[in-house]
N, C-alpha and C. Protein backbone atom coordinates (compact mmCIF):
# COMPACT_ATOMS: atom_id res chain seq x y z
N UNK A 1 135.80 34.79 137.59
CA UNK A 1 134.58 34.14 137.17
C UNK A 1 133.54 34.26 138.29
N UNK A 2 132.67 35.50 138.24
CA UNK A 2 131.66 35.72 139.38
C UNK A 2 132.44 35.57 140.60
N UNK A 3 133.67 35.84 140.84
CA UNK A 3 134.14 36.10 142.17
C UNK A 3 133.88 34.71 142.98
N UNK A 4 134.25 33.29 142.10
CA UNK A 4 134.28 32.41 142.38
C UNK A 4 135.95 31.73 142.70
N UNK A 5 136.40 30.99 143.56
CA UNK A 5 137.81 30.53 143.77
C UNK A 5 137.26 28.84 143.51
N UNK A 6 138.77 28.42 143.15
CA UNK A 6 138.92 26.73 142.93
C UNK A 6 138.23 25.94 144.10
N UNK A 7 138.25 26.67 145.07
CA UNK A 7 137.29 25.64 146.42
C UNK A 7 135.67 25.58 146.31
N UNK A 8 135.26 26.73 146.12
CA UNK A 8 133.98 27.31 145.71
C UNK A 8 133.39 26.63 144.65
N UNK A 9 134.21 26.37 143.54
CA UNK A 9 133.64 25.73 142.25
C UNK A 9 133.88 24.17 142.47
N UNK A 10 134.45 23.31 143.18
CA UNK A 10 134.76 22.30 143.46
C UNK A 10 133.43 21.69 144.02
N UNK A 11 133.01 22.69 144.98
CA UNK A 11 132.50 22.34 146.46
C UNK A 11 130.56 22.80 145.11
N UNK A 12 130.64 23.20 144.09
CA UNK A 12 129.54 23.08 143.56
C UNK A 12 129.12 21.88 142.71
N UNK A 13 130.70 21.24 142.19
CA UNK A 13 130.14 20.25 141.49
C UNK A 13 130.26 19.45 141.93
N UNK A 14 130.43 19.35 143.67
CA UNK A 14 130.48 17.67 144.54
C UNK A 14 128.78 17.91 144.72
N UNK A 15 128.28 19.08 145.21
CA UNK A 15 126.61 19.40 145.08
C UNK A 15 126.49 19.16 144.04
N UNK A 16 126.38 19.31 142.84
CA UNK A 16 125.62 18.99 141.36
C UNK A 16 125.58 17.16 141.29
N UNK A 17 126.97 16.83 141.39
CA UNK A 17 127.16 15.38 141.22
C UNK A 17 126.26 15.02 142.36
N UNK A 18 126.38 15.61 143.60
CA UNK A 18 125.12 14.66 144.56
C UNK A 18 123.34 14.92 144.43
N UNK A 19 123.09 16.08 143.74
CA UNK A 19 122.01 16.27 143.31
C UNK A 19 121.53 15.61 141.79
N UNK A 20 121.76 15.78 141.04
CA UNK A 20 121.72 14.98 139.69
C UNK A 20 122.95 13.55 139.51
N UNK A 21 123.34 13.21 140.64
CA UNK A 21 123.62 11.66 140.23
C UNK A 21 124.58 11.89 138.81
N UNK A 22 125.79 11.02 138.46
CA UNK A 22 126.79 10.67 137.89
C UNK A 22 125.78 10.43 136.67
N UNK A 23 125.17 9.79 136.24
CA UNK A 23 124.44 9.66 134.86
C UNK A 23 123.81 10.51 134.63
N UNK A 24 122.98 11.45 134.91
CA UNK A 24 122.30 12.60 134.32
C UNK A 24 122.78 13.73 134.34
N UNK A 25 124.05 13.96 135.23
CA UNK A 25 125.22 15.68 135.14
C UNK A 25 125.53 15.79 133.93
N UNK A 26 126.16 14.76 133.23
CA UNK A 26 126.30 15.54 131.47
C UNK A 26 125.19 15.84 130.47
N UNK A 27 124.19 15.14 131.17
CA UNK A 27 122.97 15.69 130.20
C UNK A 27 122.32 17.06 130.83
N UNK A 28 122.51 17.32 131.93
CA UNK A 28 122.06 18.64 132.64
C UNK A 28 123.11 19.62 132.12
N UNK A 29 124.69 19.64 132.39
CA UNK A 29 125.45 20.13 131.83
C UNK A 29 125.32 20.53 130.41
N UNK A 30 124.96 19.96 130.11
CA UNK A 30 125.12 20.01 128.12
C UNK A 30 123.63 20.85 128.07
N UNK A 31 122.46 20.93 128.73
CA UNK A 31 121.37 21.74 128.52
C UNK A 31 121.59 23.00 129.12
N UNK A 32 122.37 22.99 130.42
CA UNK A 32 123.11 24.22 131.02
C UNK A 32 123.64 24.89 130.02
N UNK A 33 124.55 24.19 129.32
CA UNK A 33 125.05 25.44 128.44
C UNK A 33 124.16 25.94 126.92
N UNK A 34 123.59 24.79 126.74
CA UNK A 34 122.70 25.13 125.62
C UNK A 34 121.44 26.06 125.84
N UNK A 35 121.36 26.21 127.16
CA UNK A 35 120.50 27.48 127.13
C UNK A 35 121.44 28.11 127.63
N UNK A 36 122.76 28.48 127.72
CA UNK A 36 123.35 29.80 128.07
C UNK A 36 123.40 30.70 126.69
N UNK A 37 123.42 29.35 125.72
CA UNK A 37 123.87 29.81 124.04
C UNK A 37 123.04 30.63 123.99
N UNK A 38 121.47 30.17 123.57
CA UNK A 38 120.35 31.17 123.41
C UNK A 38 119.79 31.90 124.10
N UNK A 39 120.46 32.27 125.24
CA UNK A 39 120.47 33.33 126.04
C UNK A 39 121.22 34.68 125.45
N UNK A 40 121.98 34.20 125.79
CA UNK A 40 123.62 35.20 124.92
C UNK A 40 122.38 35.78 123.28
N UNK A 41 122.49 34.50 122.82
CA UNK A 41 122.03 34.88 121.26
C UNK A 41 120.75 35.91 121.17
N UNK A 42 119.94 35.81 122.22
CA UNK A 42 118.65 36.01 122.08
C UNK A 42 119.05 37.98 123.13
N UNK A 43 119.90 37.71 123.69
CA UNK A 43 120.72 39.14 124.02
C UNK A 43 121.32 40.02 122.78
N UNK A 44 121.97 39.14 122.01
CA UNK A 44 122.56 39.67 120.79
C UNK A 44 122.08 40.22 119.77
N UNK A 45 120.86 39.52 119.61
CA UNK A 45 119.45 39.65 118.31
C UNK A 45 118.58 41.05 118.75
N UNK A 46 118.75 41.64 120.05
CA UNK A 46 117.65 41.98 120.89
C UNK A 46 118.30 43.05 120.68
N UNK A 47 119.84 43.37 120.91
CA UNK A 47 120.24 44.66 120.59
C UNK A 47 120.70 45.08 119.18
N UNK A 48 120.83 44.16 118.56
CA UNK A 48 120.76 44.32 116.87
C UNK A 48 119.66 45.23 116.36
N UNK A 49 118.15 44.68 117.03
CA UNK A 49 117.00 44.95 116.72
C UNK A 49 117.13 46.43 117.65
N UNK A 50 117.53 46.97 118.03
CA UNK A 50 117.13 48.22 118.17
C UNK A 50 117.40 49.09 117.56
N UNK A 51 118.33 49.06 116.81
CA UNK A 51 119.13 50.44 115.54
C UNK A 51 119.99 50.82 115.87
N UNK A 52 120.56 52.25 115.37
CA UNK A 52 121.52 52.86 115.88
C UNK A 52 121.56 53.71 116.75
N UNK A 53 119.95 53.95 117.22
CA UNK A 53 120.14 55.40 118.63
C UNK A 53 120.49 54.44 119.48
N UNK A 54 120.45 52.99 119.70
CA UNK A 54 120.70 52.65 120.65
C UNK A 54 121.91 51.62 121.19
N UNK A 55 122.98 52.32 120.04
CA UNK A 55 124.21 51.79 120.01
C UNK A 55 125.04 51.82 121.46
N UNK A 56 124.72 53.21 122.41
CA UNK A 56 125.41 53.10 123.38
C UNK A 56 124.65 52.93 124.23
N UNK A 57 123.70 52.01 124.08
CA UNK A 57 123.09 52.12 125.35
C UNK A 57 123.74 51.07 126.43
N UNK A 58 123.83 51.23 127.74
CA UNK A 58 124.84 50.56 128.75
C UNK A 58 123.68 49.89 129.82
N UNK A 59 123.31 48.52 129.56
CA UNK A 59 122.77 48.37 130.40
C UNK A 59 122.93 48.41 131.87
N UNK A 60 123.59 48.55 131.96
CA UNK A 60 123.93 49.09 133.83
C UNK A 60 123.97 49.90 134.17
N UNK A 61 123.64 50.87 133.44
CA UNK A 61 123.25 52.05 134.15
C UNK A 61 121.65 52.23 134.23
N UNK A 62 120.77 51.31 133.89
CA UNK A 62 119.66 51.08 133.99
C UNK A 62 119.17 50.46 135.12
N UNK A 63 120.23 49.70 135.90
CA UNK A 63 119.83 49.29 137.63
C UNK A 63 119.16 50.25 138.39
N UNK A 64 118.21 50.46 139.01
CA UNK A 64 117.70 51.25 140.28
C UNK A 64 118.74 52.00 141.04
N UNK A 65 119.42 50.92 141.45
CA UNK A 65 120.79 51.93 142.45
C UNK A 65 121.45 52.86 141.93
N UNK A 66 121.44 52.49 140.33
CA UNK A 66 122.70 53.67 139.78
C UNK A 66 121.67 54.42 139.03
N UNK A 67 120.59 54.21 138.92
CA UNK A 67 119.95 55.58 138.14
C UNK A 67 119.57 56.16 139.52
N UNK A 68 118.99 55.65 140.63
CA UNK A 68 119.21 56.77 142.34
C UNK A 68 119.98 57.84 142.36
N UNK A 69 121.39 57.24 142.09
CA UNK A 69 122.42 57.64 142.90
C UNK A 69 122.60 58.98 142.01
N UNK A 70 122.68 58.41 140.25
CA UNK A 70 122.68 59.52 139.31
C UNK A 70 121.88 60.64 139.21
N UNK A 71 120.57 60.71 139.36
CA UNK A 71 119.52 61.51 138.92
C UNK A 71 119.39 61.78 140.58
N UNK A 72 119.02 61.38 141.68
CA UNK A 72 118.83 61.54 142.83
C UNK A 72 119.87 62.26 143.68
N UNK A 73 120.64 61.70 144.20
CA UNK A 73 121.63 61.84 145.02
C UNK A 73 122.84 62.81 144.02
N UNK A 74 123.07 62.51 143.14
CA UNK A 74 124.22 63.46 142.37
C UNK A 74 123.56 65.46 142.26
N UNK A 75 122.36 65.34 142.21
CA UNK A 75 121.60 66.14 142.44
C UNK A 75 121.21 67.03 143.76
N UNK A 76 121.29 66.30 144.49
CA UNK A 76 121.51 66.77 145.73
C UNK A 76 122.39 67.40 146.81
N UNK A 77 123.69 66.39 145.54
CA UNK A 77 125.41 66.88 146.51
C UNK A 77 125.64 68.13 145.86
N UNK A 78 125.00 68.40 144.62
CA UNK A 78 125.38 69.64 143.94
C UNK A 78 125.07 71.23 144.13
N UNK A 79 123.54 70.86 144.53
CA UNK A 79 122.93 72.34 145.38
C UNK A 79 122.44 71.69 146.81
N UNK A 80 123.46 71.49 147.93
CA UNK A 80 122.68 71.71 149.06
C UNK A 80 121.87 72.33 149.46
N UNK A 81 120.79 72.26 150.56
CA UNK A 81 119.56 72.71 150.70
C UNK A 81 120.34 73.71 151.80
N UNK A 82 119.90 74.80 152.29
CA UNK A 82 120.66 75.65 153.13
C UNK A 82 119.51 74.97 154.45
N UNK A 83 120.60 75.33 155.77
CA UNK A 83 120.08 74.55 156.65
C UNK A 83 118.92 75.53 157.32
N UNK A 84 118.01 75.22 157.83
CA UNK A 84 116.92 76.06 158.54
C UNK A 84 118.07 76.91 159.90
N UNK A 85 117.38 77.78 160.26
CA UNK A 85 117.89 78.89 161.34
C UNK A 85 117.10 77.93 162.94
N UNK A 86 118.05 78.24 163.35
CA UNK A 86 117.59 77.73 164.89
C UNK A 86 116.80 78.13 165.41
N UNK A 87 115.84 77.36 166.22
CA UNK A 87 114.80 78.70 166.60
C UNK A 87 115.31 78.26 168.62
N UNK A 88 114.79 79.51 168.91
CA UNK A 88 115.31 79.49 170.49
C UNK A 88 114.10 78.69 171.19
N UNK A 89 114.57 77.99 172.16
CA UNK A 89 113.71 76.79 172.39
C UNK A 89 113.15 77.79 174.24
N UNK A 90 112.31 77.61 174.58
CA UNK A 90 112.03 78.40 175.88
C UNK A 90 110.87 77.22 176.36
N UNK A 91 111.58 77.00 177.75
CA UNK A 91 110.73 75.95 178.49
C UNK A 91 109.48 77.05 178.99
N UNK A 92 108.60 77.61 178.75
CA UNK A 92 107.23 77.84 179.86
C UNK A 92 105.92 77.15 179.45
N UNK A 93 105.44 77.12 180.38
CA UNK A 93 103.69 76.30 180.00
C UNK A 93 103.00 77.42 179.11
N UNK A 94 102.55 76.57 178.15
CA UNK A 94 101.35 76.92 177.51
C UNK A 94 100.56 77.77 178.07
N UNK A 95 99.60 78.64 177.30
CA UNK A 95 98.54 79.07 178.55
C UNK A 95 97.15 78.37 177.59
N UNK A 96 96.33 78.84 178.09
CA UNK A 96 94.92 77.91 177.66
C UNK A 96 94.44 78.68 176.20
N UNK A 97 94.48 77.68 175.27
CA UNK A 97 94.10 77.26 173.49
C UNK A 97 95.30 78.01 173.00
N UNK A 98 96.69 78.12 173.38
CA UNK A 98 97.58 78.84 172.82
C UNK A 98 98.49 77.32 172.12
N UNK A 99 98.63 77.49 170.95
CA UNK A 99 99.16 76.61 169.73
C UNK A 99 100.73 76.35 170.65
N UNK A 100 100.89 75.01 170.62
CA UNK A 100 102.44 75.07 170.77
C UNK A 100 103.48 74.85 169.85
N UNK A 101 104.76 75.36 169.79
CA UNK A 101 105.76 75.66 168.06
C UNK A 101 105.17 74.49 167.54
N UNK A 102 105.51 74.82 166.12
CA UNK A 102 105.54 73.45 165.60
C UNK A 102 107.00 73.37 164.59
N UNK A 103 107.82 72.39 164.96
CA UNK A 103 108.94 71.68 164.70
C UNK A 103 108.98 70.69 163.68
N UNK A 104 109.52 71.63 162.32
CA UNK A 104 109.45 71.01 161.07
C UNK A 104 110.07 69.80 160.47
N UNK A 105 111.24 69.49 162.05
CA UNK A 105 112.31 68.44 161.77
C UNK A 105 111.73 67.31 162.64
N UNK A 106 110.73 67.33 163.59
CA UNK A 106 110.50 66.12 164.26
C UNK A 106 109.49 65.19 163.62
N UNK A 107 108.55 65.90 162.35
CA UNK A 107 107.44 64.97 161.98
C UNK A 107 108.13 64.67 159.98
C-alpha cells in the first residue's frame, strides 16, 4: 500500500487524530473517501468516453521520464554517434591575428 509499513500508517493516524481532534476524524475520513469514490469514478467515465482507439492506452507511459528515456535515450543507445578524431594538441604561441583551434568539446 504505497510502500507504506504498520509503523508508518500508525504514526499517520496519531498525526490525523492530533490534527483534526477525535470528533471531526470520522467526518474527514468519511469525505476522504468520498472523494476518493469520485475520483476513481470520474477516472472511469473519462476513459469510457474515449472509444476504442483508446483502449490501450497506458497511462504511464505518458510520464516525462519514460517518454525521455523511450523516444530520447533508447534512440541514442541504438546508433551511437562515432567519436570525433583527436586532433594533435602543439603548445607554441600564436603569432599576431592568427585564429587559435577551436575545440568543439569545450564550449
Amino acid at each position: 500500500m504505497f510502500g507504506l509499513d504498520i509503523t508508518k500508517v500508525v504514526a499517520l493516524m496519531v498525526v490525523a487524530l492530533l490534527v483534526f481532534g477525535p470528533e471531526r476524524l470520522p467526518k474527514v475520513a468519511a469525505e476522504a473517501g468520498r472523494a476518493l469514490r469520485q475520483l476513481r469514478q470520474l477516472v472511469e467515465n473519462a476513459r469510457a468516453g474515449l472509444g476504442p482507439e483508446f483502449a490501450n492506452l497506458d497511462v504511464t507511459e505518458l510520464h516525462p521520464k519514460t517518454l525521455a528515456r523511450k523516444y530520447l535515450l533508447d534512440e541514442a543507445d541504438e546508433s551511437p554517434a562515432p567519436a570525433p578524431a583527436p586532433t594533435a594538441v602543439t603548445n607554441r604561441e600564436l603569432g599576431w591575428g592568427e585564429i587559435p583551434p577551436y575545440d568543439p568539446e569545450s564550449t
